[in-house]
Protein backbone atom coordinates (compact mmCIF):
# COMPACT_ATOMS: atom_id res chain seq x y z
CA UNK A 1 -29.68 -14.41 27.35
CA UNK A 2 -27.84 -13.29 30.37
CA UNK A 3 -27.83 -9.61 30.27
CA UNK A 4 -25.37 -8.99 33.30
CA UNK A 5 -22.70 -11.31 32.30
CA UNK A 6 -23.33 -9.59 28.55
CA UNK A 7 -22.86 -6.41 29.70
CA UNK A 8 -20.12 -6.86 32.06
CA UNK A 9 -18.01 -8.61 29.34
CA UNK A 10 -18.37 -5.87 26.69
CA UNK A 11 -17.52 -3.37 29.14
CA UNK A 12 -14.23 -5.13 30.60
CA UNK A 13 -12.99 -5.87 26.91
CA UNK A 14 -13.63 -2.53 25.68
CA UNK A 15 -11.74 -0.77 28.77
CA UNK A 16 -8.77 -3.36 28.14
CA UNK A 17 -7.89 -2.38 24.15
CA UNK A 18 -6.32 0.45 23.42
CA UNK A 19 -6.94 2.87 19.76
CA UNK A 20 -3.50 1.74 19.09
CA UNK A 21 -4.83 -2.03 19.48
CA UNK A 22 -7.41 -1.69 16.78
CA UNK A 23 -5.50 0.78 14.39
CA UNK A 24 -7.09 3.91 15.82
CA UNK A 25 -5.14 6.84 16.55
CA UNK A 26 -4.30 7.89 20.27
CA UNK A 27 -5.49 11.32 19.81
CA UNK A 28 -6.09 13.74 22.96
CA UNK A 29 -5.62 12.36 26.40
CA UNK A 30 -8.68 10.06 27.34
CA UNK A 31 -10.13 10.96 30.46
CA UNK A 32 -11.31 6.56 31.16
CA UNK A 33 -9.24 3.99 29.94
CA UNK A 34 -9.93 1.77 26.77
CA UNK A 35 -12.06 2.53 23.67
CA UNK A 36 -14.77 4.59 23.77
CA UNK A 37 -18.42 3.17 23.51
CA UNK A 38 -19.22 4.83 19.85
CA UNK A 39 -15.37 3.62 18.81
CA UNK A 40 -16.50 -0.05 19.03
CA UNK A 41 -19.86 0.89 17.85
CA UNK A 42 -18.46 1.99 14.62
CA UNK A 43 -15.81 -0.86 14.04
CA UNK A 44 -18.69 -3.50 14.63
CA UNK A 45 -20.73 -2.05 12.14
CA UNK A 46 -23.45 -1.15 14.25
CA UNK A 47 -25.38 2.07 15.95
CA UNK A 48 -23.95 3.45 19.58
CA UNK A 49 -27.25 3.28 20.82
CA UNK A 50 -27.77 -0.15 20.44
CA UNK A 51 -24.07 -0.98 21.72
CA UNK A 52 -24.58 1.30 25.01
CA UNK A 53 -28.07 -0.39 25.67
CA UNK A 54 -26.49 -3.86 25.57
CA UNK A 55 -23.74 -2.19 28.06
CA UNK A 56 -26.32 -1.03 30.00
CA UNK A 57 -28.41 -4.63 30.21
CA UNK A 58 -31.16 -3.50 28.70
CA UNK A 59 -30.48 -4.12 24.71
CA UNK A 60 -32.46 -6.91 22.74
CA UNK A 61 -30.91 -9.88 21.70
CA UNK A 62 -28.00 -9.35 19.39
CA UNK A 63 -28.31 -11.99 16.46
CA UNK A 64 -25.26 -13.57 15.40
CA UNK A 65 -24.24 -11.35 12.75
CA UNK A 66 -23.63 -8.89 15.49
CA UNK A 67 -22.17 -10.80 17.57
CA UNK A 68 -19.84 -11.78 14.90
CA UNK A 69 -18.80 -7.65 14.62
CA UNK A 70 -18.39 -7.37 18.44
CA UNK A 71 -15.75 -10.45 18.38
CA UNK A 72 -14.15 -8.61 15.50
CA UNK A 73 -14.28 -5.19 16.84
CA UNK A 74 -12.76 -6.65 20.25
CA UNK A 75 -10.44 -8.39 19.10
CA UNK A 76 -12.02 -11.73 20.91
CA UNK A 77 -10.04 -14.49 20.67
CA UNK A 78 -11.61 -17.98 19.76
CA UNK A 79 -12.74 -18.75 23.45
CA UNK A 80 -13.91 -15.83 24.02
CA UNK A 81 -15.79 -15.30 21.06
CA UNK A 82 -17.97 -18.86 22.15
CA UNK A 83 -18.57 -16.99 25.57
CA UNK A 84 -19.47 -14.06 24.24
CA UNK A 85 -22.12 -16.47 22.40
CA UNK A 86 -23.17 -18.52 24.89
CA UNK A 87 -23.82 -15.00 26.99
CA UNK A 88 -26.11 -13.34 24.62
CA UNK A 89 -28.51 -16.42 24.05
CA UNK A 90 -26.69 -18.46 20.62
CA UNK A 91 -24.54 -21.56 19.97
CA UNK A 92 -20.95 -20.39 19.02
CA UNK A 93 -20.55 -20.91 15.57
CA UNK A 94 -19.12 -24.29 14.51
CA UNK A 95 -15.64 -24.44 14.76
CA UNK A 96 -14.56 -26.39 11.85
CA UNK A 97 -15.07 -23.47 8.61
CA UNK A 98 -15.93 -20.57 10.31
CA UNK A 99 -15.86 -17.45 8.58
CA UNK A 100 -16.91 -15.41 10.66
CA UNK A 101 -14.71 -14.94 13.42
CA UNK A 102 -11.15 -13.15 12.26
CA UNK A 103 -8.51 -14.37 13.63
CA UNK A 104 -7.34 -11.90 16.00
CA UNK A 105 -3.62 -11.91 15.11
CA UNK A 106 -4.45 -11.14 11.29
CA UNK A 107 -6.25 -8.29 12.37
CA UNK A 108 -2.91 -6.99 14.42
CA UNK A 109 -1.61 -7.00 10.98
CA UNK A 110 -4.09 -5.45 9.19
CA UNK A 111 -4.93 -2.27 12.08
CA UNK A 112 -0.61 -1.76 11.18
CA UNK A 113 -1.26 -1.56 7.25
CA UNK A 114 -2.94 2.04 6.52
CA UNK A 115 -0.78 2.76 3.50
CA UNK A 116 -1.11 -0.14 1.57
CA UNK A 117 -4.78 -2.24 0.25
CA UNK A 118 -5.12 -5.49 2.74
CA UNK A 119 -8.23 -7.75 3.34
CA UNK A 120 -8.45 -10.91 5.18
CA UNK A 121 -10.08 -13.78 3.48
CA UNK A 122 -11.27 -16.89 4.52
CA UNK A 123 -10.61 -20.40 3.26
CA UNK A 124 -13.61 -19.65 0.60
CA UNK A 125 -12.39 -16.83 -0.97
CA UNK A 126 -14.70 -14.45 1.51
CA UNK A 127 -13.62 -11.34 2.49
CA UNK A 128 -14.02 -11.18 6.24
CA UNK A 129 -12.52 -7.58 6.61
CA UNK A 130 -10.47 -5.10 4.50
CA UNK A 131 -9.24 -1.78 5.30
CA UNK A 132 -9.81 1.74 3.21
CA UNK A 133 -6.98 1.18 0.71
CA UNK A 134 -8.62 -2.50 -0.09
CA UNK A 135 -12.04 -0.95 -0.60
CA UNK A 136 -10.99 1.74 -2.75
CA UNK A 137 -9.00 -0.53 -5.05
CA UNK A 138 -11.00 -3.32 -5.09
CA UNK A 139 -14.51 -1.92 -3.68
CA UNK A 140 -16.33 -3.13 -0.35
CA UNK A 141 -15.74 -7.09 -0.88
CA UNK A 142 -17.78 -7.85 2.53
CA UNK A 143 -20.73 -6.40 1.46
CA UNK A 144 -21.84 -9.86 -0.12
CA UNK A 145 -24.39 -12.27 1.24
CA UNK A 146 -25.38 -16.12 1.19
CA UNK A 147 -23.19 -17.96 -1.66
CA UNK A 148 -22.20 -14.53 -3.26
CA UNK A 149 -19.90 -13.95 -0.32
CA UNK A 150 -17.64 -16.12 -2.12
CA UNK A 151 -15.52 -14.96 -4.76
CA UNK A 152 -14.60 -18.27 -6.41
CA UNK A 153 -19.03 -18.31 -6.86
CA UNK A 154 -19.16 -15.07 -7.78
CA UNK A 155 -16.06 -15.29 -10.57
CA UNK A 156 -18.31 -18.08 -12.01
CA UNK A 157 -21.59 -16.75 -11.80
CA UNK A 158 -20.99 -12.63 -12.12
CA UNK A 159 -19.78 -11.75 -15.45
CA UNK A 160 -19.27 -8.21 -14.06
CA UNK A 161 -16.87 -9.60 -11.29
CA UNK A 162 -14.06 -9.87 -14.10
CA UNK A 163 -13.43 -6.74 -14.94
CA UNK A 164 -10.87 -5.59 -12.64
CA UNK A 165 -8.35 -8.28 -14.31
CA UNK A 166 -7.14 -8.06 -17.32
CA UNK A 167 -8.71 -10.69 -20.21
CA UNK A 168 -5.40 -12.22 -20.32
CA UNK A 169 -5.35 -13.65 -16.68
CA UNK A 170 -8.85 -14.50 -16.95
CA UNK A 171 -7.75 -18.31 -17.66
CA UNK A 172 -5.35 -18.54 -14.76
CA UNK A 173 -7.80 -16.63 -12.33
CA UNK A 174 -10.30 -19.21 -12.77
CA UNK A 175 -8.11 -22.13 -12.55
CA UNK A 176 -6.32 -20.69 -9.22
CA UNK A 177 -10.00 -20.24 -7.77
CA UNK A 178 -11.09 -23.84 -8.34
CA UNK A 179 -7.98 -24.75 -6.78
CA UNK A 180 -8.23 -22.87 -4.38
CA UNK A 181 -11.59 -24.49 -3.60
CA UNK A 182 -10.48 -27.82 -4.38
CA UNK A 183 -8.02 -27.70 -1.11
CA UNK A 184 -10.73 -26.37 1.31
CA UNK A 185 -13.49 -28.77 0.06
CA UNK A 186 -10.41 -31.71 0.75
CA UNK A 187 -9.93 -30.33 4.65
CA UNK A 188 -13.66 -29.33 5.00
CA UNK A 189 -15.25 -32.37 3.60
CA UNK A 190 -18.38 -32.34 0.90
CA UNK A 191 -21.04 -31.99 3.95
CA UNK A 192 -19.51 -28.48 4.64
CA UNK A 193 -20.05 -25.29 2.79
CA UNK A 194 -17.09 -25.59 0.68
CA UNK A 195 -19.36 -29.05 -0.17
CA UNK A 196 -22.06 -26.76 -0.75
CA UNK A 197 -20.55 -24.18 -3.34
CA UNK A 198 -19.47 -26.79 -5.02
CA UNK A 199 -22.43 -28.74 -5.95
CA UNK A 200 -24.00 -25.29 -6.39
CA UNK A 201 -21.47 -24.22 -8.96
CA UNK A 202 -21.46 -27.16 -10.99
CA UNK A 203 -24.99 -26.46 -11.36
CA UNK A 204 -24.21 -23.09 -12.49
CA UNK A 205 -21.27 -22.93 -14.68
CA UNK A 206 -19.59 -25.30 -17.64
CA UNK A 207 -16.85 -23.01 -16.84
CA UNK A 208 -16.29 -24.54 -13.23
CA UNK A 209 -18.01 -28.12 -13.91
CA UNK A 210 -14.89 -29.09 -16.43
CA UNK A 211 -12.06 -26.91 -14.06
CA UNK A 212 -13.31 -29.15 -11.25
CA UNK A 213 -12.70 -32.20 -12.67
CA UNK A 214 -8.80 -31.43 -13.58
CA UNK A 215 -8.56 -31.97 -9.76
CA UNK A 216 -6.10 -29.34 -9.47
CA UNK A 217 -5.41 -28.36 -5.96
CA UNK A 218 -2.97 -25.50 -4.76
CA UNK A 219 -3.85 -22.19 -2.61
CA UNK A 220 -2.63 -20.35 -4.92
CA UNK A 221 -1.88 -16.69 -4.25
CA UNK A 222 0.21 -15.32 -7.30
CA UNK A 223 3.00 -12.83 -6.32
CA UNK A 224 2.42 -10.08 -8.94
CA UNK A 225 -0.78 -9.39 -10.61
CA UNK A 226 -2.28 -6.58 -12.99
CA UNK A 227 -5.78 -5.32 -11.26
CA UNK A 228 -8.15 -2.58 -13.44
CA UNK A 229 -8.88 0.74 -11.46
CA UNK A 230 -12.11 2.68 -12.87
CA UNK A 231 -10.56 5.59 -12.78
CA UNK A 232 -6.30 5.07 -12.79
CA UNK A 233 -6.13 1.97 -15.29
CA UNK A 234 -4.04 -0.91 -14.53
CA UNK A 235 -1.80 -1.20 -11.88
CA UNK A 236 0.64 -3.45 -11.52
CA UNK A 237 1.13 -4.99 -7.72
CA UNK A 238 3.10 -8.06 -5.27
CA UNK A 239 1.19 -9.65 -3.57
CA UNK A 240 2.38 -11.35 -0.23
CA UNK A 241 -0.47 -13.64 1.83
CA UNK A 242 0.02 -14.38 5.42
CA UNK A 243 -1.70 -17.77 6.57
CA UNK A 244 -3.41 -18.69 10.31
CA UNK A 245 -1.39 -21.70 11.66
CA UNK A 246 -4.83 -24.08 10.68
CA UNK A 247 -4.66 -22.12 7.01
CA UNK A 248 -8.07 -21.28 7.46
CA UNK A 249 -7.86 -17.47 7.09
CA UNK A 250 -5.48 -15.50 5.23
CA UNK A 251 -4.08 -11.60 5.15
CA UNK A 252 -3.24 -10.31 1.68
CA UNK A 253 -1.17 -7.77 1.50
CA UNK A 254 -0.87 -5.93 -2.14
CA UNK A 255 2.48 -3.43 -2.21
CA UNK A 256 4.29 -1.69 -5.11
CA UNK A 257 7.92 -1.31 -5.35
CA UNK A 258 9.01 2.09 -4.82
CA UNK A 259 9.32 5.11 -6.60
CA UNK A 260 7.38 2.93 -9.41
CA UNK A 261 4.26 3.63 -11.40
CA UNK A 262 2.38 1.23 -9.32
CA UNK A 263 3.30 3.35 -6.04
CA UNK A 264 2.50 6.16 -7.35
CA UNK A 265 -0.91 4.52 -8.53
CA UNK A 266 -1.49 3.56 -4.87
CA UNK A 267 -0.28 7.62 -3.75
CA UNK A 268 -3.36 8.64 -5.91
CA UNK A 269 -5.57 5.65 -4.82
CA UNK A 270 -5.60 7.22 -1.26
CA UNK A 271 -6.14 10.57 -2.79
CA UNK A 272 -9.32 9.22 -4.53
CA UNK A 273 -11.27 6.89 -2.13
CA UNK A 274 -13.79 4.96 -2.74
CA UNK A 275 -15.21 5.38 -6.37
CA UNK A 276 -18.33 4.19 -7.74
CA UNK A 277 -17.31 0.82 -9.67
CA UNK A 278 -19.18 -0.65 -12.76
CA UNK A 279 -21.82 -3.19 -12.15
């Protein structure tokens, strides 16, 4: 672990973004330029303390998972995400079906969308990042781990993960997520982890074992859908999905047309926050 070049780097890439850059507001004139240390703290998920020691050189070694909320909360691109790897003592994460790293010009989209739910997923169904609106529709999707990240494994393994859609689009929910999976297992290959949720599903659910073998394959995003709020019922939504260029990560963007009962769902959805949502 080089600690100087560490250091250095975070500084220089937090002095070069703006609040604007990361969807923060400007607020009162700043007296240095760039974010401030507990800003970048906060969107990487992590204490100021132990972001100002690593600025300092004198932090321990930040394991990947943290280093994974730096790239995001800088805004690294690609390259500079393996730097900031190679740096702090780590390989950079494979390259081929990483989920890790957000593409930085989906995020430029997202830190724009503070009046509408958006989350970035990845190739896997994993939600990578969402913003308030997404987590108080649809609760905190990233707060998964190991093959639960996955929504396609969790649809098939969580009976509680239905609720939010109404029994009628169960059917075509589950045969959108195999395909779904079916088109990343085809780029990733059965050796990756889209190979690995696979062989773990089939183990786990009838359900998926006899979808899989239709061989359907489509990323299919449906433009309107009908999701269950625990407190304002059903809402009714369009759904538009924004793709990186390798269609490894997408932005979905759920919107209401206006002055209907949907957008006025969504008004009260920001009103509400986050509610507690049914195991």
């Amino acid at each position: 672990m080089d600690r100087g070049a560490l250091a250095d780097f975070l500084r220089r890439r937090r002095e070069a973004l703006r609040p604007g850059d990361v969807g923060l507001p400007e607020g009162a004139r700043r007296r240095a330029p760039g974010l401030r240390r507990e800003e970048v703290a906060a969107l990487a998920a992590m204490s100021t303390d132990y972001y100002t020691r690593l600025e300092q050189r004198r932090g321990p070694q930040p394991s990947p998972n943290l280093l994974a909320g730096l790239a995001r909360a800088l805004r690294l691109t690609g390259d500079e995400r393996d730097y900031l790897f190679r740096v702090a003592g780590h390989s950079p994460p494979e390259a081929v079906g990483t989920a890790t790293h957000v593409a930085p010009a989906l995020l430029r989209v997202l830190d724009r969308l503070a009046d509408t739910p958006a989350l970035i997923l990845s190739n896997l169904g994993e939600t990578l990042v969402q913003n308030r609106l997404s987590a108080a529709l649809l609760g905190d999707r990233s707060r998964h781990t190991g093959l639960a990240r996955s929504e396609v494994y969790r649809w098939f393994t969580e009976p509680g993960e239905r609720w939010r859609y109404p029994a009628e689009d169960h059917d075509r929910q589950s045969r959108a997520q195999v395909a779904n999976l079916r088109a990343a297992y085809g780029s990733m290959g059965p050796r990756s982890r889209a190979g690995e949720l696979v062989r773990a599903l089939r183990a786990a659910s009838a359900e998926f074992a006899e979808l899989w073998d239709r061989h359907e394959v489509a990323q299919r995003f449906a433009d309107h859908k009908t999701l269950i709020h625990p407190e304002l019922g059903p809402i009714e939504l369009d759904c538009q999905v924004l793709f990186t260029e390798d269609q490894s990560q997408a932005l979905l963007v759920l919107t209401a047309p206006p002055r209907s009962e949907g957008a006025e769902k969504l008004r009260l959805l920001a009103v509400l926050g986050h509610e507690r949502f049914p195991a």
